[in-house]
C-alpha atoms as a PDB file:
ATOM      1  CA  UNK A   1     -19.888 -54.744   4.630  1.00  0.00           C
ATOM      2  CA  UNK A   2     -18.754 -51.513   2.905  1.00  0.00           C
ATOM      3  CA  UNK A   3     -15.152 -50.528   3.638  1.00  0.00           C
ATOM      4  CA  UNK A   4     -14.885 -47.373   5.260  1.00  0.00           C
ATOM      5  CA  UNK A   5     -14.318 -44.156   3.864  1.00  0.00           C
ATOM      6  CA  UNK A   6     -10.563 -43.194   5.423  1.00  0.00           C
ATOM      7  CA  UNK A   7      -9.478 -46.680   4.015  1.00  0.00           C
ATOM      8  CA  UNK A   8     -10.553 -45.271   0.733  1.00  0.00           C
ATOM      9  CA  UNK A   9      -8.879 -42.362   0.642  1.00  0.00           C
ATOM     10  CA  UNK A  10      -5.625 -41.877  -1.957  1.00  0.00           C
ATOM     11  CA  UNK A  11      -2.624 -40.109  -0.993  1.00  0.00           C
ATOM     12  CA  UNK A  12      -2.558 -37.004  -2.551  1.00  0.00           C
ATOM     13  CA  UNK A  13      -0.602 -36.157  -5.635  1.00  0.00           C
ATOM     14  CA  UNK A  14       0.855 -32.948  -3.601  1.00  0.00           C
ATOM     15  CA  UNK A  15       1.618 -33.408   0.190  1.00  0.00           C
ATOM     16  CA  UNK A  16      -0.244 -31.118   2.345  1.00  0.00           C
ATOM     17  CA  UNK A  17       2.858 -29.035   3.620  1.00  0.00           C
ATOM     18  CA  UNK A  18       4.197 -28.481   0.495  1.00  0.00           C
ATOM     19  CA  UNK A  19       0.829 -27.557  -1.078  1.00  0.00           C
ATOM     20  CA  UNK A  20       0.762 -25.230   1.546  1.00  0.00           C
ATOM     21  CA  UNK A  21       4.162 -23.851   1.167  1.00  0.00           C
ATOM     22  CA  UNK A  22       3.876 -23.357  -2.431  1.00  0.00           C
ATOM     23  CA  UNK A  23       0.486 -21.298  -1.680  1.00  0.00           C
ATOM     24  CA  UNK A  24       2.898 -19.341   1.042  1.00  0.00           C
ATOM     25  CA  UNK A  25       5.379 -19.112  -1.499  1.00  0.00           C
ATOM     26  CA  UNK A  26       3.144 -17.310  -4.071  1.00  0.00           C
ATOM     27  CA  UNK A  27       2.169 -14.976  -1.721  1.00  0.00           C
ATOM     28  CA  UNK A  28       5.818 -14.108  -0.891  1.00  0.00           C
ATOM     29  CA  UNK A  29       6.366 -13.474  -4.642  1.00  0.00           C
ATOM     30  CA  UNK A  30       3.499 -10.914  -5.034  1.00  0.00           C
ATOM     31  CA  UNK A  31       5.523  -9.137  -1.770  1.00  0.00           C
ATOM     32  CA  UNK A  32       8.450  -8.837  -3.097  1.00  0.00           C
ATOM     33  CA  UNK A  33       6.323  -7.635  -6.579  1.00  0.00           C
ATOM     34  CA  UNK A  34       5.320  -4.895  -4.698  1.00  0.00           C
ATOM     35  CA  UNK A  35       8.498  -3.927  -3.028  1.00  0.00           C
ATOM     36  CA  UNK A  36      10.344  -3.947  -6.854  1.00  0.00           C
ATOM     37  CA  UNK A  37       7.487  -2.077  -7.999  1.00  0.00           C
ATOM     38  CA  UNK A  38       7.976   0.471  -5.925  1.00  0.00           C
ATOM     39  CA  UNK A  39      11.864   0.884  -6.055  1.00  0.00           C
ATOM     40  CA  UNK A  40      11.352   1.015  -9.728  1.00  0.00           C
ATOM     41  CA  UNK A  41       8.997   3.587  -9.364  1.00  0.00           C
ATOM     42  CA  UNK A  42      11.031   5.684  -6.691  1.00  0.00           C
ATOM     43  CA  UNK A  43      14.609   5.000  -8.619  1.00  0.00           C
ATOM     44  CA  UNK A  44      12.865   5.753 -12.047  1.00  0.00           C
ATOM     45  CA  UNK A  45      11.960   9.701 -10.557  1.00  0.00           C
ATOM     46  CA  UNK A  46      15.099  10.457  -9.040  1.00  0.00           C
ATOM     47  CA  UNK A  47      17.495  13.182 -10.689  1.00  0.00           C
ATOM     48  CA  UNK A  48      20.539  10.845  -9.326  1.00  0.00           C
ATOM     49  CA  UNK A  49      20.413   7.108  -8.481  1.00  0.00           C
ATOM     50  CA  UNK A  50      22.383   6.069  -6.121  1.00  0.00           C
ATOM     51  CA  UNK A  51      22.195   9.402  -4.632  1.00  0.00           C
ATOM     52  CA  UNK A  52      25.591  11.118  -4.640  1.00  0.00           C
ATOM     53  CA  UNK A  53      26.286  11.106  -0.734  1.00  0.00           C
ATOM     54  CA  UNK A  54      24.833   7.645  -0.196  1.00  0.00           C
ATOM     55  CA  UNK A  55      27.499   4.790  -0.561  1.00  0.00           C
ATOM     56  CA  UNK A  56      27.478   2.665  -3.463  1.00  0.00           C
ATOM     57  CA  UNK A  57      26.414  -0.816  -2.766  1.00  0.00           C
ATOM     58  CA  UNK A  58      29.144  -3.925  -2.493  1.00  0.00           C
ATOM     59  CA  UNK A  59      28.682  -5.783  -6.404  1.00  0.00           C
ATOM     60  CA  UNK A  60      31.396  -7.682  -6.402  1.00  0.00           C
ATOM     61  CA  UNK A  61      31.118  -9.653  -3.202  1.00  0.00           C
ATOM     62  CA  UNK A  62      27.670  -9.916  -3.566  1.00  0.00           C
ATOM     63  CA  UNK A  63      28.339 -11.496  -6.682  1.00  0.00           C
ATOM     64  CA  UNK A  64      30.235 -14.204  -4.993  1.00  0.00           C
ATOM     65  CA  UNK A  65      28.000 -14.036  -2.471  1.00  0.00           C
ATOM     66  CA  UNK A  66      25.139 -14.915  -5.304  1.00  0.00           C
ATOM     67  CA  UNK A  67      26.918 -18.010  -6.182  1.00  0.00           C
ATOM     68  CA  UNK A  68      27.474 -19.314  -2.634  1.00  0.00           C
ATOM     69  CA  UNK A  69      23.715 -18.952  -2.419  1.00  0.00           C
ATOM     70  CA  UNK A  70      23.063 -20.698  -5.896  1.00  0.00           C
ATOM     71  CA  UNK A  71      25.243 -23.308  -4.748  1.00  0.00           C
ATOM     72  CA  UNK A  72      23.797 -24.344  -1.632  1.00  0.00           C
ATOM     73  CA  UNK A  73      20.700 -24.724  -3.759  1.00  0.00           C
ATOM     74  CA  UNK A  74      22.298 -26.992  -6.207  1.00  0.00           C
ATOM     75  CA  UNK A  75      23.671 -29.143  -3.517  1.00  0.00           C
ATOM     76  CA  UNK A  76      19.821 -29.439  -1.807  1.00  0.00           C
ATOM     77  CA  UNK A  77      18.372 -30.548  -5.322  1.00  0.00           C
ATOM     78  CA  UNK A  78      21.494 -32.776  -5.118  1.00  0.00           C
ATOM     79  CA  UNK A  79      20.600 -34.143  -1.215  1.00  0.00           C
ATOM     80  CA  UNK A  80      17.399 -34.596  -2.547  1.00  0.00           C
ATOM     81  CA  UNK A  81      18.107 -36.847  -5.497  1.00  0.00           C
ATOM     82  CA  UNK A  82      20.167 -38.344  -3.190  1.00  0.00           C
ATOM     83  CA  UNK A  83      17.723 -39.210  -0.558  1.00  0.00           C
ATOM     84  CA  UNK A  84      15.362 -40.406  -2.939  1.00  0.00           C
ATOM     85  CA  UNK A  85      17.353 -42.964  -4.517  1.00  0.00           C
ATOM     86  CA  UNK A  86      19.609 -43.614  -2.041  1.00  0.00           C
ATOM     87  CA  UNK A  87      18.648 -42.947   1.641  1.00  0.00           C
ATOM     88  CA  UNK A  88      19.465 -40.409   4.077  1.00  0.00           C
ATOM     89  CA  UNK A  89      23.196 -42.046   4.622  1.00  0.00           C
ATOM     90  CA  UNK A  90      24.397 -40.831   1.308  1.00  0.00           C
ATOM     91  CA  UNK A  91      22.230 -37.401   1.319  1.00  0.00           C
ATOM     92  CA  UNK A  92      23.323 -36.180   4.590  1.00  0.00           C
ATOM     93  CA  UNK A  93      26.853 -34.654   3.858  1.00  0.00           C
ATOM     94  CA  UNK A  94      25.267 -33.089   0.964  1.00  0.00           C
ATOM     95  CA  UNK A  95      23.023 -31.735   3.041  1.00  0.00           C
ATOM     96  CA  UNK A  96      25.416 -30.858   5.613  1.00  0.00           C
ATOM     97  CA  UNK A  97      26.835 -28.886   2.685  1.00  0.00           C
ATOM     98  CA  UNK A  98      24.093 -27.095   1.650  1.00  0.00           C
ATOM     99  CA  UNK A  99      23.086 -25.919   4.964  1.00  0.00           C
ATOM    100  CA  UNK A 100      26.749 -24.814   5.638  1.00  0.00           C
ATOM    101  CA  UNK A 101      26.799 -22.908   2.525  1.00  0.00           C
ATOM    102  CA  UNK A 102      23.166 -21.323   3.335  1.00  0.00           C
ATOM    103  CA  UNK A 103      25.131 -20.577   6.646  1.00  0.00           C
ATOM    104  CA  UNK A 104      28.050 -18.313   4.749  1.00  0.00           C
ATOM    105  CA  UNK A 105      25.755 -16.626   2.821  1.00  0.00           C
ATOM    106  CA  UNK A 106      23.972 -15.125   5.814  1.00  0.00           C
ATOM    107  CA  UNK A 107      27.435 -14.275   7.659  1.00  0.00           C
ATOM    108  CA  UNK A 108      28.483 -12.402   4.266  1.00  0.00           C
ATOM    109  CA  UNK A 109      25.133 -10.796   4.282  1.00  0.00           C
ATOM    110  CA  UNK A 110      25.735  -9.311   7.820  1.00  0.00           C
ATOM    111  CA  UNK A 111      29.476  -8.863   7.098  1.00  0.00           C
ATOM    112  CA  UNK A 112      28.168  -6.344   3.963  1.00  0.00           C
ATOM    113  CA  UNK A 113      25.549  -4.835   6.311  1.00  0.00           C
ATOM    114  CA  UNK A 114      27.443  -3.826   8.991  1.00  0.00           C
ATOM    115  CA  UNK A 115      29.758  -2.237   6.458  1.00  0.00           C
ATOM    116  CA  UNK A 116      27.533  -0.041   4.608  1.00  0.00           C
ATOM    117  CA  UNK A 117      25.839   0.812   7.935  1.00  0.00           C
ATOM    118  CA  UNK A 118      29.476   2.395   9.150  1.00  0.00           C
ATOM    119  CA  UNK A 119      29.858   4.244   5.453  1.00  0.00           C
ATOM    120  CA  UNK A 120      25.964   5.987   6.147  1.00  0.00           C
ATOM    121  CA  UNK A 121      23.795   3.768   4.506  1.00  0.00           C
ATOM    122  CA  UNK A 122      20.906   3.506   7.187  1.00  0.00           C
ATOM    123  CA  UNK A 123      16.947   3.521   6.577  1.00  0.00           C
ATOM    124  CA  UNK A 124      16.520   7.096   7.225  1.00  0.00           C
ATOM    125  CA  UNK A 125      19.550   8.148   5.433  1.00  0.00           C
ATOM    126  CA  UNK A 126      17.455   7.989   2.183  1.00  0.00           C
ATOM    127  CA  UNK A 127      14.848   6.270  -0.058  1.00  0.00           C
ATOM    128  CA  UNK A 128      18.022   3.836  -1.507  1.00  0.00           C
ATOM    129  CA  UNK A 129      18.717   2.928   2.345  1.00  0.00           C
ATOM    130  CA  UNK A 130      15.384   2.214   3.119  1.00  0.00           C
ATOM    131  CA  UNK A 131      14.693   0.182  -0.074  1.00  0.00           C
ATOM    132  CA  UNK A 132      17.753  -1.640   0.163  1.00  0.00           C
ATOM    133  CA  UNK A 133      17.043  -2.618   3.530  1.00  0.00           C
ATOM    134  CA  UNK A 134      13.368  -3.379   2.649  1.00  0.00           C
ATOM    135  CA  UNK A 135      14.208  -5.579   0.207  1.00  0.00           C
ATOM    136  CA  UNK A 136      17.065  -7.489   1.041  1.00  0.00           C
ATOM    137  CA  UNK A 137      16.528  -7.300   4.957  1.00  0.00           C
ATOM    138  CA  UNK A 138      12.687  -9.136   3.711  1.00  0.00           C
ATOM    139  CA  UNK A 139      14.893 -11.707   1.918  1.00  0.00           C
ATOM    140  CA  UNK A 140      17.588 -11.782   4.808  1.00  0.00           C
ATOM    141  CA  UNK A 141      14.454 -12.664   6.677  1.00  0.00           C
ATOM    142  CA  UNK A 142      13.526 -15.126   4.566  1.00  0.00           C
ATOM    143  CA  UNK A 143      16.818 -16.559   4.571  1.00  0.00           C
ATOM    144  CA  UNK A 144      17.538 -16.635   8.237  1.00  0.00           C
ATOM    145  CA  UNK A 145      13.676 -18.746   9.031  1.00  0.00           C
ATOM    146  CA  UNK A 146      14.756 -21.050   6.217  1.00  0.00           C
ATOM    147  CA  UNK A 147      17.956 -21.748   7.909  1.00  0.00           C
ATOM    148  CA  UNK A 148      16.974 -21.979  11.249  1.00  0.00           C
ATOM    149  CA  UNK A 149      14.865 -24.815   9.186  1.00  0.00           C
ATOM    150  CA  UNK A 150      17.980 -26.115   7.356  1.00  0.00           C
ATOM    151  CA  UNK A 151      19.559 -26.772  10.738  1.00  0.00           C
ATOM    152  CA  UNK A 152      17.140 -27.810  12.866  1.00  0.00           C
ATOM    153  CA  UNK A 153      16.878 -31.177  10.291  1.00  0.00           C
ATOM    154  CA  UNK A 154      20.289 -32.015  10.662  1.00  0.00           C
ATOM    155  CA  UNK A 155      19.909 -34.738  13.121  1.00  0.00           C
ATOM    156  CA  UNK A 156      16.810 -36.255  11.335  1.00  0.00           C
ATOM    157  CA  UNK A 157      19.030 -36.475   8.008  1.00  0.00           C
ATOM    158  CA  UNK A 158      21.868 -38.014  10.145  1.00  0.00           C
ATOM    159  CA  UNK A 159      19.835 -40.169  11.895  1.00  0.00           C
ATOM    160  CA  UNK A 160      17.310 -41.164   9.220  1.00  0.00           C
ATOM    161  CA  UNK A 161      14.336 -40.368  11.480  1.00  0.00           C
ATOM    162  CA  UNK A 162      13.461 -37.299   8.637  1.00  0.00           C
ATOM    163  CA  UNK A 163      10.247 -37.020   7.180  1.00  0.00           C
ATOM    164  CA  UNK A 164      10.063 -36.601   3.993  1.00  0.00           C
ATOM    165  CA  UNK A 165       6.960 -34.177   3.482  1.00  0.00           C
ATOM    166  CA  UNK A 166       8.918 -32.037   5.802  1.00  0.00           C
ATOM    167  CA  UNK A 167      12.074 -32.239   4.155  1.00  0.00           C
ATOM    168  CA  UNK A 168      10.070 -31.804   0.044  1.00  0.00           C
ATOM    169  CA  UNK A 169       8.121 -28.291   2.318  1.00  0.00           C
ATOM    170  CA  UNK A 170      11.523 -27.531   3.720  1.00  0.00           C
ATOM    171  CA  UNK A 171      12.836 -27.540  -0.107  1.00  0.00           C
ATOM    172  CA  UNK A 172      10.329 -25.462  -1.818  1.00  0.00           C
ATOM    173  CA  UNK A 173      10.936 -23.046   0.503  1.00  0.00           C
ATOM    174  CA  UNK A 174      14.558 -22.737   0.223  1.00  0.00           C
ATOM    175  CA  UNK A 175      14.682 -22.903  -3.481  1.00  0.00           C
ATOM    176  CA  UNK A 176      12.111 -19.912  -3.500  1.00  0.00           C
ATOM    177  CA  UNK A 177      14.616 -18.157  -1.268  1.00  0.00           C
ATOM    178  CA  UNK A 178      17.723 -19.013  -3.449  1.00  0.00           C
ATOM    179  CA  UNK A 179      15.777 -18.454  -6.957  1.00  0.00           C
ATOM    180  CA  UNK A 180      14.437 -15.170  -5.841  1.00  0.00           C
ATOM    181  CA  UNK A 181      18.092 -13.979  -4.999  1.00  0.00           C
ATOM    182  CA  UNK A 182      19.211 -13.202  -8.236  1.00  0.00           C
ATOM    183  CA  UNK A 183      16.032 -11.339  -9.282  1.00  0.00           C
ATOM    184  CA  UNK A 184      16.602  -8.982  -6.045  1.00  0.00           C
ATOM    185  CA  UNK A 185      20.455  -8.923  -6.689  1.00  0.00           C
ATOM    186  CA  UNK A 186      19.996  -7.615 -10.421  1.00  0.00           C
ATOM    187  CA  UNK A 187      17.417  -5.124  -9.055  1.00  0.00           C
ATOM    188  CA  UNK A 188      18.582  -3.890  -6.453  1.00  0.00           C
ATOM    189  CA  UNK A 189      22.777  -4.341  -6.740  1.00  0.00           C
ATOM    190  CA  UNK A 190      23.248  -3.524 -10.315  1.00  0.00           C
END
């Protein structure tokens, strides 16, 4: 008797979420491809950039802010590694971490936004408002899904009931959203 096909089957090389995620992920890129283009385009023409009654955008903290963010990806490779070799017991405080640093970068994000909204810098105030919120509101978006992510496998790390193929998807998504930041950041900040 022939064995049947489904026994036959391999596990594939690439799980199916995070095959999936990195097709998502390429898609995001060529977004946010089009959205530099564009500033590029739109800062390249203009007499003044920022314009002169526009305020000027927050480098310094965002810098910090940049490392935070760089960080919490650094500690997720580090969770990973972790979980791979070790279990979930020993990844979950650096996981925990991450996910608190993630966390601080989005309150820092909001703390700078409310700010320049109160000094004028709005999306109809001009084309440097509206790209600036564009772009980084599409990453703060990006951000805020991948944290609602972050957090909602907490318990599973904790309680070892995590699955890996969703933690690996979870991954590839948050290190697109932490390596894109400092693309965006020298863009659009500096």
């Amino acid at each position: 008797m022939e064995a049947s096909p489904a026994l036959n089957r391999k596990k594939p090389a690439i799980p199916n979420g995070v095959l999936g995620m990195v097709i998502f992920i390429f898609t995001e890129v060529m977004l946010f491809s089009g959205f530099i283009s564009a500033f590029s385009i739109v800062k390249a023409g203009a007499v003044l950039w920022p314009p002169a009654n526009q305020p000027r955008l927050p480098i310094a903290i965002t810098g910090v802010n940049t490392c935070i963010l760089m960080l919490s990806g650094a500690l997720l490779v580090l969770s990973n590694i972790k979980y791979r070799k070790k279990g979930h017991e020993e990844a979950y405080s650096t996981y925990v971490a991450a996910t608190a640093l993630a966390f601080m970068f989005v309150a820092v994000q909001g703390f700078e936004w409310v700010k320049l909204i109160s000094y004028g810098l709005t999306l109809k105030s001009s084309s440097y408002g509206s790209f600036f919120y564009l772009i980084i509101g599409a990453h703060a978006l990006h951000v805020a899904i991948a944290l609602f992510f972050l957090l909602r496998q907490v318990a599973p790390m904790r309680n070892g009931t995590i699955k890996a193929e969703a933690f690996y998807t979870l991954q590839a998504f948050w290190y697109f959203v932490v390596g894109i930041w400092p693309f965006l950041y020298a863009v659009v900040y500096l």
